[in-house]
PDB file of N, CA and C in Angstrom:
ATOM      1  N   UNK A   1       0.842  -1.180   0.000  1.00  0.00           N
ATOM      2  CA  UNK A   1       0.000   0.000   0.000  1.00  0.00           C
ATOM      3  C   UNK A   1       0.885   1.240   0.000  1.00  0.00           C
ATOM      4  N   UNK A   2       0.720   2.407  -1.013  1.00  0.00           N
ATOM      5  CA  UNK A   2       1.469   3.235  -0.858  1.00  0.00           C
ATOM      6  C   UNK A   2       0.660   4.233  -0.157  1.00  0.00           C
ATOM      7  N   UNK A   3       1.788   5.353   0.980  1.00  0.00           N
ATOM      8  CA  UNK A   3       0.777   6.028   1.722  1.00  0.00           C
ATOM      9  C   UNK A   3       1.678   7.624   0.862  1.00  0.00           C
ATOM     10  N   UNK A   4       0.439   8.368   0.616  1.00  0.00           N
ATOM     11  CA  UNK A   4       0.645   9.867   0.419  1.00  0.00           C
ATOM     12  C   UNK A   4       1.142  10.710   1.712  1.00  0.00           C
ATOM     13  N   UNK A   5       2.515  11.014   1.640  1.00  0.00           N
ATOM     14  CA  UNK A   5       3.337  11.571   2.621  1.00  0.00           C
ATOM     15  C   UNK A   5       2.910  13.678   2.571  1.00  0.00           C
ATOM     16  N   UNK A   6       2.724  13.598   3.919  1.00  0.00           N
ATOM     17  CA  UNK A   6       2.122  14.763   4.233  1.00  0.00           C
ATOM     18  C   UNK A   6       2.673  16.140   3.997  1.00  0.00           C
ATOM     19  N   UNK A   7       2.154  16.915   2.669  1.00  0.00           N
ATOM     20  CA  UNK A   7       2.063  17.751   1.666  1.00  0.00           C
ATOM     21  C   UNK A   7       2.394  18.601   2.396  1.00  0.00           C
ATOM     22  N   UNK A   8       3.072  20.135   1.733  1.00  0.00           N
ATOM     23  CA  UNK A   8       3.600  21.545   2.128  1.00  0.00           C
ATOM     24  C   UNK A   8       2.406  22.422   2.112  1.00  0.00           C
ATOM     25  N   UNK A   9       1.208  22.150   1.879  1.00  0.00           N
ATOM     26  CA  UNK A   9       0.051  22.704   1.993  1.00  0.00           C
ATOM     27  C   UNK A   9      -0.143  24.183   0.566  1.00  0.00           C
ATOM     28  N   UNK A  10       1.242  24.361   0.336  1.00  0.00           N
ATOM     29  CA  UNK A  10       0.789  25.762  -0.800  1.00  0.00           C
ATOM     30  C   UNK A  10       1.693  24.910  -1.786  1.00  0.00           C
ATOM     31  N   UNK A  11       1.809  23.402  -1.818  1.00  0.00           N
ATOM     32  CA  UNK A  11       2.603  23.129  -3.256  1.00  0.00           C
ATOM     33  C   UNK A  11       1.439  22.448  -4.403  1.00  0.00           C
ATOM     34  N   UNK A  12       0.512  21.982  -3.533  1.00  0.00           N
ATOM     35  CA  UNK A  12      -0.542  21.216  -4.121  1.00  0.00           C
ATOM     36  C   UNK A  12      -1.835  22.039  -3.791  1.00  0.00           C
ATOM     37  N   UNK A  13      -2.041  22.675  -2.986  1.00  0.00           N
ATOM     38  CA  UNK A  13      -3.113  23.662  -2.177  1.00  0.00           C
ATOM     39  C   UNK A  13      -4.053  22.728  -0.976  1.00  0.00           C
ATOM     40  N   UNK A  14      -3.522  21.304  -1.537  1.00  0.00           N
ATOM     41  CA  UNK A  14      -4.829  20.397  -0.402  1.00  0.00           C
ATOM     42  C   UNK A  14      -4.080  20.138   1.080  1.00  0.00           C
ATOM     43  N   UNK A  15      -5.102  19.560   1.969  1.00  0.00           N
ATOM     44  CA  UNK A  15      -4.576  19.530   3.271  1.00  0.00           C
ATOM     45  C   UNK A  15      -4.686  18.002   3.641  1.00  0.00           C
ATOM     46  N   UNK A  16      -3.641  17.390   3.175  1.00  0.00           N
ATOM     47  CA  UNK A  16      -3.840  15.738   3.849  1.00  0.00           C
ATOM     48  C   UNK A  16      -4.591  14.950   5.006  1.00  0.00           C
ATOM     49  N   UNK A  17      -5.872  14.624   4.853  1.00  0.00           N
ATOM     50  CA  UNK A  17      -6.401  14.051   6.204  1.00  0.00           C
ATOM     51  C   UNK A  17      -5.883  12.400   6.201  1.00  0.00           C
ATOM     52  N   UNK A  18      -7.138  12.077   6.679  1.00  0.00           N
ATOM     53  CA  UNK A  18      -6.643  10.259   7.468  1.00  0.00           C
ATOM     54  C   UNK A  18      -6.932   9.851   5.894  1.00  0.00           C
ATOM     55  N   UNK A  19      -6.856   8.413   6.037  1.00  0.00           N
ATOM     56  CA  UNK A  19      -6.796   7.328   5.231  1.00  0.00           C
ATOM     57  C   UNK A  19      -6.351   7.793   3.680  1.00  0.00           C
ATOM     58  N   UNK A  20      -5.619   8.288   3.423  1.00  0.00           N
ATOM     59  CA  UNK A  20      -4.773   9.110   2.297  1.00  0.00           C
ATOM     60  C   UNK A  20      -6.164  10.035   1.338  1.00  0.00           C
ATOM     61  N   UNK A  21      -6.297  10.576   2.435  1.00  0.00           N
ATOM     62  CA  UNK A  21      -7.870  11.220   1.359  1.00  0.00           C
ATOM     63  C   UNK A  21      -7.560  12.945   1.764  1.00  0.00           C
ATOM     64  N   UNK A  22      -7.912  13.787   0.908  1.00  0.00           N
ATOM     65  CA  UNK A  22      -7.332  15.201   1.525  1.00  0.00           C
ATOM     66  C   UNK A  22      -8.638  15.488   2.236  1.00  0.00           C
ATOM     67  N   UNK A  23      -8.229  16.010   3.199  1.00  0.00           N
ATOM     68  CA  UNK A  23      -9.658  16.978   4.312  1.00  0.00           C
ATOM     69  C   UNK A  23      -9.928  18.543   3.401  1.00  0.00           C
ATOM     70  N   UNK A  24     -11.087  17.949   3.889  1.00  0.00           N
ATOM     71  CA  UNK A  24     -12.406  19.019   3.596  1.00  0.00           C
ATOM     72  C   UNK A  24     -12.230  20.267   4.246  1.00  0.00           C
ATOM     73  N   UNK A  25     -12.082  20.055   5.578  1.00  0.00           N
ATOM     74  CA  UNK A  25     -12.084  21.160   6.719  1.00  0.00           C
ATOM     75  C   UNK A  25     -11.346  21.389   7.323  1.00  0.00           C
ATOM     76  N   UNK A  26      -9.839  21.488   7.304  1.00  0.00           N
ATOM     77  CA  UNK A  26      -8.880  21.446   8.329  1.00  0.00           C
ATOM     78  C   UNK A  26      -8.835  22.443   9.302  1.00  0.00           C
ATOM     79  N   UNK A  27      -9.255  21.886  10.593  1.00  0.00           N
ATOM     80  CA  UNK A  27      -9.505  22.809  11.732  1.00  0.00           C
ATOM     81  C   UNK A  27      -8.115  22.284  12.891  1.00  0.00           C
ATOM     82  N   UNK A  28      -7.990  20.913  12.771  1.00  0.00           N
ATOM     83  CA  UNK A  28      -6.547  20.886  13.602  1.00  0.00           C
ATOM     84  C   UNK A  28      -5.681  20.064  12.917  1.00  0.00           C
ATOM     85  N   UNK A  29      -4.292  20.300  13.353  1.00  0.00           N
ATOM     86  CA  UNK A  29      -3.508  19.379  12.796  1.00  0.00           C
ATOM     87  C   UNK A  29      -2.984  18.468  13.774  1.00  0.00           C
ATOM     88  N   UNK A  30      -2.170  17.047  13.349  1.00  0.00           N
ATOM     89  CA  UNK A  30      -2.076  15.872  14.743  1.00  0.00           C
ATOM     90  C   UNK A  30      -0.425  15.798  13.843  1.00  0.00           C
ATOM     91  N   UNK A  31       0.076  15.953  14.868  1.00  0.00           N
ATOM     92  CA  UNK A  31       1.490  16.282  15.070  1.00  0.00           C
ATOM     93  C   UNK A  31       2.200  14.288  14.796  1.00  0.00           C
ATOM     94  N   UNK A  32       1.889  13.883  15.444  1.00  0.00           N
ATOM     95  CA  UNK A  32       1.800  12.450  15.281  1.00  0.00           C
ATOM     96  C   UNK A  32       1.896  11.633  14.174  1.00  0.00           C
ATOM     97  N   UNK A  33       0.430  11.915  13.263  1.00  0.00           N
ATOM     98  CA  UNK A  33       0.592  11.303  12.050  1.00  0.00           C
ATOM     99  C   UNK A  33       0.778  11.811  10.924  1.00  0.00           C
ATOM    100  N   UNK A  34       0.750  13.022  11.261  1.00  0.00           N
ATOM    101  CA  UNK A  34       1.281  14.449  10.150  1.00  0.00           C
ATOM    102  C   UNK A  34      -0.120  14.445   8.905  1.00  0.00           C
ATOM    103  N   UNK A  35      -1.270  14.614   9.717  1.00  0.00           N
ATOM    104  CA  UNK A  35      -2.756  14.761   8.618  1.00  0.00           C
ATOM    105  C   UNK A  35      -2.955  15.991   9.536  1.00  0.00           C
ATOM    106  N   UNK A  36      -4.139  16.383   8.881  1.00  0.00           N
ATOM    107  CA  UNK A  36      -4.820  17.266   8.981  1.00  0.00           C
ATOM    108  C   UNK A  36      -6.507  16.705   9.208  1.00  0.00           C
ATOM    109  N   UNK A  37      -7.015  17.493  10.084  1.00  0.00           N
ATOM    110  CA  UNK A  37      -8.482  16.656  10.747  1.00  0.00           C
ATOM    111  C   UNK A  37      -9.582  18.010  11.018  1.00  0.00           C
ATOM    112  N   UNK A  38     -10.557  17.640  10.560  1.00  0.00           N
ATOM    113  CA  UNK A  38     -11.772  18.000  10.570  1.00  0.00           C
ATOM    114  C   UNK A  38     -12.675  18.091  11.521  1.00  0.00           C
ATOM    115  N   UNK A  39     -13.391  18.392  12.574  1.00  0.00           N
ATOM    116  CA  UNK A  39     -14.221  18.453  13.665  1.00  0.00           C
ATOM    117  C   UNK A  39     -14.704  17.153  13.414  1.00  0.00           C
ATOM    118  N   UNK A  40     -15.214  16.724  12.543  1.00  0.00           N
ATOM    119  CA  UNK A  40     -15.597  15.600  12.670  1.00  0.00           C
ATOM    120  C   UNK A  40     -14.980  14.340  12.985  1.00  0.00           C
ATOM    121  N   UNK A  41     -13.715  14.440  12.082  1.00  0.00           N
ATOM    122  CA  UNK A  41     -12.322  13.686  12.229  1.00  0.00           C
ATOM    123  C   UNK A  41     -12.122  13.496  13.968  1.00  0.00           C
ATOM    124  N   UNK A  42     -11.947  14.726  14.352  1.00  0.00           N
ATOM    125  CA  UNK A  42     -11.013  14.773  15.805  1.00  0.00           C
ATOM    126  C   UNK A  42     -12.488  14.140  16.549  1.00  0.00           C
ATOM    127  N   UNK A  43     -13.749  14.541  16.422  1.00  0.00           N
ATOM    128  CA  UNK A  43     -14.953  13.596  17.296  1.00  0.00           C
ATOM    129  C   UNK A  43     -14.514  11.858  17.188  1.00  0.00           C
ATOM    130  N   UNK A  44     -14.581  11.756  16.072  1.00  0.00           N
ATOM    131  CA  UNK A  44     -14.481  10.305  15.389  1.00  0.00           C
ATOM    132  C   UNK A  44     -13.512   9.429  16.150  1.00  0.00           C
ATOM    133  N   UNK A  45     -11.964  10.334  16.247  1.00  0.00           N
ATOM    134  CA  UNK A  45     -10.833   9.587  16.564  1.00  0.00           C
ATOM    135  C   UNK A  45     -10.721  10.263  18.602  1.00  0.00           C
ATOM    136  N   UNK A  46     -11.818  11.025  18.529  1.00  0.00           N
ATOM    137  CA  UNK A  46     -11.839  11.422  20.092  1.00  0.00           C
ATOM    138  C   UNK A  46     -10.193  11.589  20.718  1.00  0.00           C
ATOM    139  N   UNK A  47      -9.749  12.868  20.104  1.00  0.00           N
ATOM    140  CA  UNK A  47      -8.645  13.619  20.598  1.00  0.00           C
ATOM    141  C   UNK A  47      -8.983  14.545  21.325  1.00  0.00           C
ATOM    142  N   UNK A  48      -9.677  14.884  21.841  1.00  0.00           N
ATOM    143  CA  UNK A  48     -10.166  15.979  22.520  1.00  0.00           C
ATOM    144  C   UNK A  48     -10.368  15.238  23.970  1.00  0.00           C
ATOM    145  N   UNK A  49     -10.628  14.202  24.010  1.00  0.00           N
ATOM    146  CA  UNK A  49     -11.529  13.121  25.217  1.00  0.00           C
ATOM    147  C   UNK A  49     -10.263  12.489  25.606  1.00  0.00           C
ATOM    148  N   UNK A  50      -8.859  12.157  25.113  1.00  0.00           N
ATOM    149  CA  UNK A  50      -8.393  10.792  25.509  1.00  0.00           C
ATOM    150  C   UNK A  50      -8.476  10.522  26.968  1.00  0.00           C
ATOM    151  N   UNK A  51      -8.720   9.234  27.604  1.00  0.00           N
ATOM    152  CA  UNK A  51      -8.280   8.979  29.256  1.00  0.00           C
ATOM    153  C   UNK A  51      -7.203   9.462  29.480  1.00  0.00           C
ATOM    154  N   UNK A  52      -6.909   9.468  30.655  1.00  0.00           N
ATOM    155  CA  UNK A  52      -5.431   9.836  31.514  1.00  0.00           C
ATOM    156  C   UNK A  52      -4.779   8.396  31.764  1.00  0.00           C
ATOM    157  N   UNK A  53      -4.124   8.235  32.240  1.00  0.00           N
ATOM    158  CA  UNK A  53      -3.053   6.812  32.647  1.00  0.00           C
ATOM    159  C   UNK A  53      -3.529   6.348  33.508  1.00  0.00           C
ATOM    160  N   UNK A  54      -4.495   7.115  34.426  1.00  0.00           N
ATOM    161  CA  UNK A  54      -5.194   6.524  35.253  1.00  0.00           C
ATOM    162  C   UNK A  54      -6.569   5.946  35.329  1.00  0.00           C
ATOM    163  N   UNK A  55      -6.691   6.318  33.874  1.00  0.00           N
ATOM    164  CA  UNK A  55      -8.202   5.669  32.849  1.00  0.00           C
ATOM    165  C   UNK A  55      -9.714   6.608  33.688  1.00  0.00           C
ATOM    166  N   UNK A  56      -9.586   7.570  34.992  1.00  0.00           N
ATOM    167  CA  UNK A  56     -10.347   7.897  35.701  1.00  0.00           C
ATOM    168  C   UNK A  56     -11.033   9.178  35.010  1.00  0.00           C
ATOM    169  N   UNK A  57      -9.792  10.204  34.439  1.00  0.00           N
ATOM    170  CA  UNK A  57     -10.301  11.647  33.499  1.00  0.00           C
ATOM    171  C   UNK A  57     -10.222  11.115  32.073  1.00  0.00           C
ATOM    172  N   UNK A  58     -10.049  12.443  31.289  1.00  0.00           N
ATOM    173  CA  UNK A  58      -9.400  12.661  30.105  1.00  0.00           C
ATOM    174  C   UNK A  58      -8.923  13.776  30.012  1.00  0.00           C
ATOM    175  N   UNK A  59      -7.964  13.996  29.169  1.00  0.00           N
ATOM    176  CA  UNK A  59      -7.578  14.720  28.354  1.00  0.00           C
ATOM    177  C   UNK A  59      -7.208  15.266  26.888  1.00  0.00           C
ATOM    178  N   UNK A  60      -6.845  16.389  26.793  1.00  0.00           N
ATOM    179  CA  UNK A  60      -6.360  16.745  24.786  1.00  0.00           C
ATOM    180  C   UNK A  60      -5.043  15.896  24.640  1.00  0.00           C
ATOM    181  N   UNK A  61      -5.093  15.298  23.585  1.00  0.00           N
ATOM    182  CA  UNK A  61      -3.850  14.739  23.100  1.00  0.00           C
ATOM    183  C   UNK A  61      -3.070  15.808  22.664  1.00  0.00           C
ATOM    184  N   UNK A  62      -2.110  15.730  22.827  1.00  0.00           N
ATOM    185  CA  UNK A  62      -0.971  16.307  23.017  1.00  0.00           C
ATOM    186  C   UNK A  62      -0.071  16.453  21.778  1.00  0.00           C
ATOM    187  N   UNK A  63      -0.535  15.492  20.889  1.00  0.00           N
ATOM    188  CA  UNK A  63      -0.143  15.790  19.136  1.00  0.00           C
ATOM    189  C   UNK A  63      -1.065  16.457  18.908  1.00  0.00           C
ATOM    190  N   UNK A  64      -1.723  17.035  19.412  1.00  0.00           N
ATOM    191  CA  UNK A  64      -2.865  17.509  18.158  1.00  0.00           C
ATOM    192  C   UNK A  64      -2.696  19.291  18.346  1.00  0.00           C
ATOM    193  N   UNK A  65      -2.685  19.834  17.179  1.00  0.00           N
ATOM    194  CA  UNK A  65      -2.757  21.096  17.254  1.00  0.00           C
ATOM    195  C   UNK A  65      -3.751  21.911  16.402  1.00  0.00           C
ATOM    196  N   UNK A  66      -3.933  23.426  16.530  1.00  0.00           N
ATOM    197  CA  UNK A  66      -4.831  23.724  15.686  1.00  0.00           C
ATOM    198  C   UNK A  66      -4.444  23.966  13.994  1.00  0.00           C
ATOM    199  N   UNK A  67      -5.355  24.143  13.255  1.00  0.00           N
ATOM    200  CA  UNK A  67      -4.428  24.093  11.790  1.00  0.00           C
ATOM    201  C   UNK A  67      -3.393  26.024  11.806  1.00  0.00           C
ATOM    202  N   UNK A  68      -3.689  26.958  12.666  1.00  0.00           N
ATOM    203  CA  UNK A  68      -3.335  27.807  12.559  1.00  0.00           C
ATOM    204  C   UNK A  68      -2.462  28.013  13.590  1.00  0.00           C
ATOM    205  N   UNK A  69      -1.929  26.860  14.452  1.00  0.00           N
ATOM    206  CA  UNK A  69      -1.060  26.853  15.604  1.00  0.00           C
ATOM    207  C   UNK A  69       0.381  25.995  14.220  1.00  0.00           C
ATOM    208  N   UNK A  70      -0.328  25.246  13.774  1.00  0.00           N
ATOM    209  CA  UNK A  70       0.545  24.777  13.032  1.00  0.00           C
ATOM    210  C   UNK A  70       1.233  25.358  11.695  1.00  0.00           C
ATOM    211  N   UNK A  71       0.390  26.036  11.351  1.00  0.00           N
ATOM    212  CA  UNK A  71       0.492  27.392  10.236  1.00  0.00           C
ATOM    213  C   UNK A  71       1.997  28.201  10.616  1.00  0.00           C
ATOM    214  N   UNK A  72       1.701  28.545  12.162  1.00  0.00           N
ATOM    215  CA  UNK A  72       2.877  29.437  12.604  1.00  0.00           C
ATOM    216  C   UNK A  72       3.898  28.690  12.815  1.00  0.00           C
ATOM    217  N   UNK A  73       3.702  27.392  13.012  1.00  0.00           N
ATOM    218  CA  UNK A  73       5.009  26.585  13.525  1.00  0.00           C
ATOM    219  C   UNK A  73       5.584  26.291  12.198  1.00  0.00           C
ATOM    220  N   UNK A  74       5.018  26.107  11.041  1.00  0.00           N
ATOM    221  CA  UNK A  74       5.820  25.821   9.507  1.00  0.00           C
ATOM    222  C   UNK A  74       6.655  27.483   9.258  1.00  0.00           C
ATOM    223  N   UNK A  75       5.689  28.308   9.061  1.00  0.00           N
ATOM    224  CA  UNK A  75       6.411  29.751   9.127  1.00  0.00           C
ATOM    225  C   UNK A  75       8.073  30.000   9.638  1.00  0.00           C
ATOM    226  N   UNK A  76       7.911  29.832  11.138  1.00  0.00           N
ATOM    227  CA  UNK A  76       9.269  30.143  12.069  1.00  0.00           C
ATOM    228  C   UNK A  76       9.909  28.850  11.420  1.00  0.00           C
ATOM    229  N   UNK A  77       9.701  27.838  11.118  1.00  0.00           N
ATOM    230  CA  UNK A  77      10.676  26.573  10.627  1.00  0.00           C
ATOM    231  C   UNK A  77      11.109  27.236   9.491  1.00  0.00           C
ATOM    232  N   UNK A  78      10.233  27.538   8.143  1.00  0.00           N
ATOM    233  CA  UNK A  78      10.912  28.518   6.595  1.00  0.00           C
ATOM    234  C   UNK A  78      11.685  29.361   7.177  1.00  0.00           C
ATOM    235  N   UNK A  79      11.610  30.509   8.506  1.00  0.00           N
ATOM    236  CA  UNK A  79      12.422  31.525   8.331  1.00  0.00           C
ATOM    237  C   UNK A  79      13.881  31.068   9.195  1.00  0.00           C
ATOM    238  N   UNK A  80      13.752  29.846   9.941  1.00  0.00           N
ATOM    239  CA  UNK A  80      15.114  29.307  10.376  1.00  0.00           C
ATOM    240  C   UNK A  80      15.824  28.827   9.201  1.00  0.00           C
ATOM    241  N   UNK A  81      15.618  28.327   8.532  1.00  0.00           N
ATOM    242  CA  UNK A  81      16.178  27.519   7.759  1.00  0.00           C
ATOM    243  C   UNK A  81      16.513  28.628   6.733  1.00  0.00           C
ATOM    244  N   UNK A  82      15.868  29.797   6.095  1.00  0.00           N
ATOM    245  CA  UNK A  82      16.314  30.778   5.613  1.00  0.00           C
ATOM    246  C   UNK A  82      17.830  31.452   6.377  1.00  0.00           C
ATOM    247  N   UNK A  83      17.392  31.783   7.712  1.00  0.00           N
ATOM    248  CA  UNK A  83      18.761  32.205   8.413  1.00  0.00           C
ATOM    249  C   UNK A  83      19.623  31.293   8.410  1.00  0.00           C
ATOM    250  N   UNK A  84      19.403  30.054   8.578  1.00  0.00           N
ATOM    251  CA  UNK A  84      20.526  29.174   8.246  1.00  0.00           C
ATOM    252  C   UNK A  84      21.147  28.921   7.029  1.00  0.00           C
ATOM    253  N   UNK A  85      20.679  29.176   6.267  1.00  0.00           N
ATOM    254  CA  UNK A  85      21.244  29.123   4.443  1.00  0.00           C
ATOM    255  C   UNK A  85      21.667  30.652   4.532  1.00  0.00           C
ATOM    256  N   UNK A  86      21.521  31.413   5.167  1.00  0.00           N
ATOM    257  CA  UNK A  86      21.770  32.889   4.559  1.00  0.00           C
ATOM    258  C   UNK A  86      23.399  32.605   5.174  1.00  0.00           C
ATOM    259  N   UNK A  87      23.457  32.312   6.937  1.00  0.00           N
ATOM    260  CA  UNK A  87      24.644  32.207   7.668  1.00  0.00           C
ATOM    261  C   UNK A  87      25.403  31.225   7.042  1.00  0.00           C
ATOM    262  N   UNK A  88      24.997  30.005   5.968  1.00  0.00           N
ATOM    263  CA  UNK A  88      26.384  28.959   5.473  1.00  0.00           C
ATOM    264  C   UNK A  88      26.981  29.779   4.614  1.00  0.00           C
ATOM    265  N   UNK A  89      25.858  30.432   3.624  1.00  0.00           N
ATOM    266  CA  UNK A  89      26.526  31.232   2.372  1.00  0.00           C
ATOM    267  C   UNK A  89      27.334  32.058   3.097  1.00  0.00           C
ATOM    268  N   UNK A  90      26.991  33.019   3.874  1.00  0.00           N
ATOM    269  CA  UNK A  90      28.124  34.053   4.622  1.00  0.00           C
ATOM    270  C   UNK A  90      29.329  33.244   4.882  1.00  0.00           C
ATOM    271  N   UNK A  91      29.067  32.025   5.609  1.00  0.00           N
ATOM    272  CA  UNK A  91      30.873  31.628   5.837  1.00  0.00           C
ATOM    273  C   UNK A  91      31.550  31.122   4.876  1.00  0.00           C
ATOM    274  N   UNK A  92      30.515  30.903   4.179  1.00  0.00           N
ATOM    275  CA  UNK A  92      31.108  30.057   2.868  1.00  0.00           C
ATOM    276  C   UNK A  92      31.982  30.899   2.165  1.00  0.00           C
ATOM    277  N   UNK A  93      31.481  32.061   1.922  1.00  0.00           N
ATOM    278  CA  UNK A  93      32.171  33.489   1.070  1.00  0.00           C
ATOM    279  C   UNK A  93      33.581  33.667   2.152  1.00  0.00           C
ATOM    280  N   UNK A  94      33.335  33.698   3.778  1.00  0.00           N
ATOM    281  CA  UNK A  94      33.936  33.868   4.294  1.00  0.00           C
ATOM    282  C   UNK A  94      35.467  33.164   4.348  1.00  0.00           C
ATOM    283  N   UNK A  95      35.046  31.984   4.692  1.00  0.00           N
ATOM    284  CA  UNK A  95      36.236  31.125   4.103  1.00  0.00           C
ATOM    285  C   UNK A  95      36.892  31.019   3.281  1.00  0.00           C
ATOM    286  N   UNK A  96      36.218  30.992   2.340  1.00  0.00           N
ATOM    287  CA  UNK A  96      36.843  30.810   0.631  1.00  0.00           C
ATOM    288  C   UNK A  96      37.889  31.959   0.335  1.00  0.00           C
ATOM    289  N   UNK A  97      37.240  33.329   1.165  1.00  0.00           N
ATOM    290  CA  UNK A  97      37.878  34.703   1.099  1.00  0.00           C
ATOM    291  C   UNK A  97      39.587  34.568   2.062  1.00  0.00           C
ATOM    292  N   UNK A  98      39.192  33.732   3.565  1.00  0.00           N
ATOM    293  CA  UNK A  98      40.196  33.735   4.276  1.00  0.00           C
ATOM    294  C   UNK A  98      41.377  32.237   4.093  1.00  0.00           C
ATOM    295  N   UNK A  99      40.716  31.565   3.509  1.00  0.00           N
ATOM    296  CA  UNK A  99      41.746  30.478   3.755  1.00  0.00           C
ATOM    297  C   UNK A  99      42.142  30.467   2.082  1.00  0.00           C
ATOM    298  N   UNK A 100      43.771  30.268   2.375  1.00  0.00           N
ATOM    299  CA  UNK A 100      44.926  30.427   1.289  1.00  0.00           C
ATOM    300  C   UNK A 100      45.831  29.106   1.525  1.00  0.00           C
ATOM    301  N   UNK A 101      45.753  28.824   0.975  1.00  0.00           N
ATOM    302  CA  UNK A 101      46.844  27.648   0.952  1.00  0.00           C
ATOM    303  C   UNK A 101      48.507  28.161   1.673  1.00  0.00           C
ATOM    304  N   UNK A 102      48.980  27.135   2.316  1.00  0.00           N
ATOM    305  CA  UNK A 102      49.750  27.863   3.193  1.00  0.00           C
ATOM    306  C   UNK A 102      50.879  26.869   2.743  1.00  0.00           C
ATOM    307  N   UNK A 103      52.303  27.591   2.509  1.00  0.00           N
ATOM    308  CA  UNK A 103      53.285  26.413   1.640  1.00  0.00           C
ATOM    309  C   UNK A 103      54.279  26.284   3.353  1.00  0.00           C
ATOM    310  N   UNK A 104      54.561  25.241   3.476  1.00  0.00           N
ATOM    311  CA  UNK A 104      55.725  25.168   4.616  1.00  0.00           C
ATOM    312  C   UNK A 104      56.894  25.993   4.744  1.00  0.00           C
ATOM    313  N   UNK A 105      57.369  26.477   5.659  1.00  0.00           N
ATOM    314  CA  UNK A 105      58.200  27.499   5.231  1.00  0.00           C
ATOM    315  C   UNK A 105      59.684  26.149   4.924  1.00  0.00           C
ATOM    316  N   UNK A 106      60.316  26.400   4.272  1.00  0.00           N
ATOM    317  CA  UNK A 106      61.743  25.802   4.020  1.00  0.00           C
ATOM    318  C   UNK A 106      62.427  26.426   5.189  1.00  0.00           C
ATOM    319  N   UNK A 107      63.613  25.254   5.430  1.00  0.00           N
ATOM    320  CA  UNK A 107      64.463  25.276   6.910  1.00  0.00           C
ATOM    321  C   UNK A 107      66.018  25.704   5.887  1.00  0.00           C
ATOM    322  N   UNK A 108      66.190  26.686   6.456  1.00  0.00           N
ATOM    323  CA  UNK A 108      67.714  27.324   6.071  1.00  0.00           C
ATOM    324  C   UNK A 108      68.527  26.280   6.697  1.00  0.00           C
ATOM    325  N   UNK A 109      69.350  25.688   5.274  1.00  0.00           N
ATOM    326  CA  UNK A 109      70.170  24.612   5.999  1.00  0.00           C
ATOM    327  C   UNK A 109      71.510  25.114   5.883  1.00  0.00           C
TER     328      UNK A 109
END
């Protein structure tokens, strides 16, 4: 079975939900399986409800985020990775500029 690996969201425009099908409604995203889920979705798979360890409460799962919590978290990831390509090119120039091949000096015999 091949599974459709979870899309950049503005390369294709769709938002990957469960069973390799794109969502309709993306209201949260699940950090976990890397889809995107629908109110209905998150009722269905009851992320909102899970028990505690002690099976007595529940709680929010803890992969799951909103689609616009996750929006900002792709954002700050593009602009790291921008500063990080901007800072290799800088040393890169840098280096290339400072390092010279260095000949041994010869020993006066």
């Amino acid at each position: 079975m091949d599974y459709i690996i979870h899309n950049d969201l503005h390369g294709s425009g769709g938002y990957m939900g469960l069973n390799n099908q794109l969502c309709s409604d993306p209201k949260y995203f699940c950090k976990n399986h890397l889809v995107y889920l629908s109110d209905e979705d998150v009722a269905l798979k009851k992320c909102l409800c899970k028990p505690t360890f002690d099976m007595i409460g529940t709680t929010r799962c803890k992969s799951l985020l909103t689609a616009e919590e996750h929006e900002r978290e792709l954002e700050a990831y593009r602009e790291d990775l921008q500063k990080i390509n901007r800072s290799r090119e800088n040393l890169g120039m840098l280096s290339y500029n400072v390092k010279k091949p260095v000949k041994p000096e010869e020993e006066d015999a």
